[in-house]
Protein backbone atom coordinates (compact mmCIF):
# COMPACT_ATOMS: atom_id res chain seq x y z
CA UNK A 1 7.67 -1.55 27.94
CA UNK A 2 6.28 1.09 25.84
CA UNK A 3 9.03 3.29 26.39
CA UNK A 4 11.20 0.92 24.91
CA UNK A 5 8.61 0.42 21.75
CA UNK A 6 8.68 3.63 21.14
CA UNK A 7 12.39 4.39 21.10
CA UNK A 8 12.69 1.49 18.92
CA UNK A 9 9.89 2.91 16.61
CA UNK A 10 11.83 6.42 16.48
CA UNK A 11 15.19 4.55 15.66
CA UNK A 12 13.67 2.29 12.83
CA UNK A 13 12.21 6.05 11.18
CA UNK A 14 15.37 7.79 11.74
CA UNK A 15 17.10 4.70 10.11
CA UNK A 16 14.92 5.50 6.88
CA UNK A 17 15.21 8.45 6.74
CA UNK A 18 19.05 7.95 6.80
CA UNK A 19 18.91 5.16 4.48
CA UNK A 20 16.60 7.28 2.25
CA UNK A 21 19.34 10.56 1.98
CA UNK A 22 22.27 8.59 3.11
CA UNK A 23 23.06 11.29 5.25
CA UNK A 24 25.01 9.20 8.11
CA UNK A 25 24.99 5.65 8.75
CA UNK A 26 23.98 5.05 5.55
CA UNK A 27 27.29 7.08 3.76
CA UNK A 28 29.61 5.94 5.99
CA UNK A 29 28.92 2.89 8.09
CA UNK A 30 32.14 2.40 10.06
CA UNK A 31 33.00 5.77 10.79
CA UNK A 32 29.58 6.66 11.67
CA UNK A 33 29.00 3.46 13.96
CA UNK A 34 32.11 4.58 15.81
CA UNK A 35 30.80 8.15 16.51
CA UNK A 36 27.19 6.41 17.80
CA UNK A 37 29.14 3.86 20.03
CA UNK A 38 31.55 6.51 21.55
CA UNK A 39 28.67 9.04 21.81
CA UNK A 40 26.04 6.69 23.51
CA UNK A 41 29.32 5.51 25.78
CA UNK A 42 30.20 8.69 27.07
CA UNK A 43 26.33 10.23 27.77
CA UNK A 44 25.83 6.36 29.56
CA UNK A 45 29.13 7.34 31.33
CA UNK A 46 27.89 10.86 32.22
CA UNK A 47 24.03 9.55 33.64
CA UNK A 48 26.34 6.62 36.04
CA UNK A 49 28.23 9.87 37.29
CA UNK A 50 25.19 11.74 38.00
CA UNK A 51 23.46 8.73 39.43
CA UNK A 52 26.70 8.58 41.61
CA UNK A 53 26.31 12.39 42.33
CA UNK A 54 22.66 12.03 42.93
CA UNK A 55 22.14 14.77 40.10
CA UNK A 56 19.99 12.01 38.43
CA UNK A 57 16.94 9.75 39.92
CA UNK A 58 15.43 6.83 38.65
CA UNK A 59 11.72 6.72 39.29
CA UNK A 60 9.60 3.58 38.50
CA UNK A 61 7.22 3.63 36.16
CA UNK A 62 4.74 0.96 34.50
CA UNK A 63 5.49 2.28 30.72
CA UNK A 64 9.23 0.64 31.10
CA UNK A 65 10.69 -2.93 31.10
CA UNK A 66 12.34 -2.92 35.01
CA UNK A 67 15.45 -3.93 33.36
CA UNK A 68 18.50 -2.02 34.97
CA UNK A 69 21.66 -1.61 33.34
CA UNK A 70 23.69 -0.40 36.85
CA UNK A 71 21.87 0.77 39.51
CA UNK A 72 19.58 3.39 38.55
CA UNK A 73 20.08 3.12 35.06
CA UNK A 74 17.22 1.58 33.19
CA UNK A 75 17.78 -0.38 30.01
CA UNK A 76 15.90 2.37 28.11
CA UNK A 77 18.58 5.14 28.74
CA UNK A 78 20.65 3.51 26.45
CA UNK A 79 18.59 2.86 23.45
CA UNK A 80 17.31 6.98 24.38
CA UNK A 81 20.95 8.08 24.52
CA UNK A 82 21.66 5.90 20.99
CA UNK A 83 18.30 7.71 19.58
CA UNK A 84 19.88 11.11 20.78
CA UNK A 85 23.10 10.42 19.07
CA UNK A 86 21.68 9.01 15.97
CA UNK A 87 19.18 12.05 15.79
CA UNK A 88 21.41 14.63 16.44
CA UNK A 89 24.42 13.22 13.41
CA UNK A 90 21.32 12.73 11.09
CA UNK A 91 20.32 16.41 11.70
CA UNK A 92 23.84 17.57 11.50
CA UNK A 93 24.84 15.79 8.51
CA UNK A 94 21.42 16.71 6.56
CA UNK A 95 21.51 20.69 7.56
CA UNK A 96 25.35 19.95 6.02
CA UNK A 97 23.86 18.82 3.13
CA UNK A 98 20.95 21.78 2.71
CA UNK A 99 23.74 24.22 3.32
CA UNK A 100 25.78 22.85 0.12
CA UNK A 101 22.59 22.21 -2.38
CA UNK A 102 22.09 26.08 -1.42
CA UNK A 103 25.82 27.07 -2.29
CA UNK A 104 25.10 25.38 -5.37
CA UNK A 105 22.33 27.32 -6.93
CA UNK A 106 23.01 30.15 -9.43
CA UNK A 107 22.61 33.53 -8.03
CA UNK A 108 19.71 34.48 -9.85
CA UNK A 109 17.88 31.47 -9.69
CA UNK A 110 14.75 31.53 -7.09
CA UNK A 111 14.40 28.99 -4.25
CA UNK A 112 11.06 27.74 -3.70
């Protein structure tokens, strides 16, 4: 269960943050839902492939709920796999936005 608590902790600070810049969700919610949905969907769809494979093992442990989305897939992937997603458009879409306040500086001005 902690696991879970603290996925949902990191999603609710990387939801500020977004809200705070508007860097992703927050700019464009439709769009930007769709790329988390599709995203999450196709890393869920590569773990059931591997679990299939046997690339990938699920190993009990007392820090997560026991709640299984398929065999070997513990609710918590998802909500990890969402966080991954979410963290990696945030990151994107802010180092988009450093890279164009820098373009926008005059050439002689100094960065601090």
């Amino acid at each position: 269960m902690s696991y879970l608590l603290i996925l949902l902790v990191l999603l609710v600070c990387m939801a500020l943050m977004d809200a705070r810049w508007k860097l992703f969700l927050f700019a464009r919610p439709g769009p930007a839902a769709a790329v988390l949905l599709l995203g999450t969907a196709f890393f869920l769809s590569w773990d059931v492939s591997a679990l299939a494979a046997g690339i990938f093992l699920h190993r009990e442990t007392p820090l997560m709920t026991g709640v299984m989305l398929a065999p070997g897939l513990p609710l918590e992937e998802a909500f990890f796999l969402l966080f991954l997603c979410y963290q990696t458009m945030v990151l994107f879409t802010g180092a988009l936005r450093l890279l164009q306040l820098r373009q926008r500086l005059p050439a002689g001005r100094s960065r601090q």
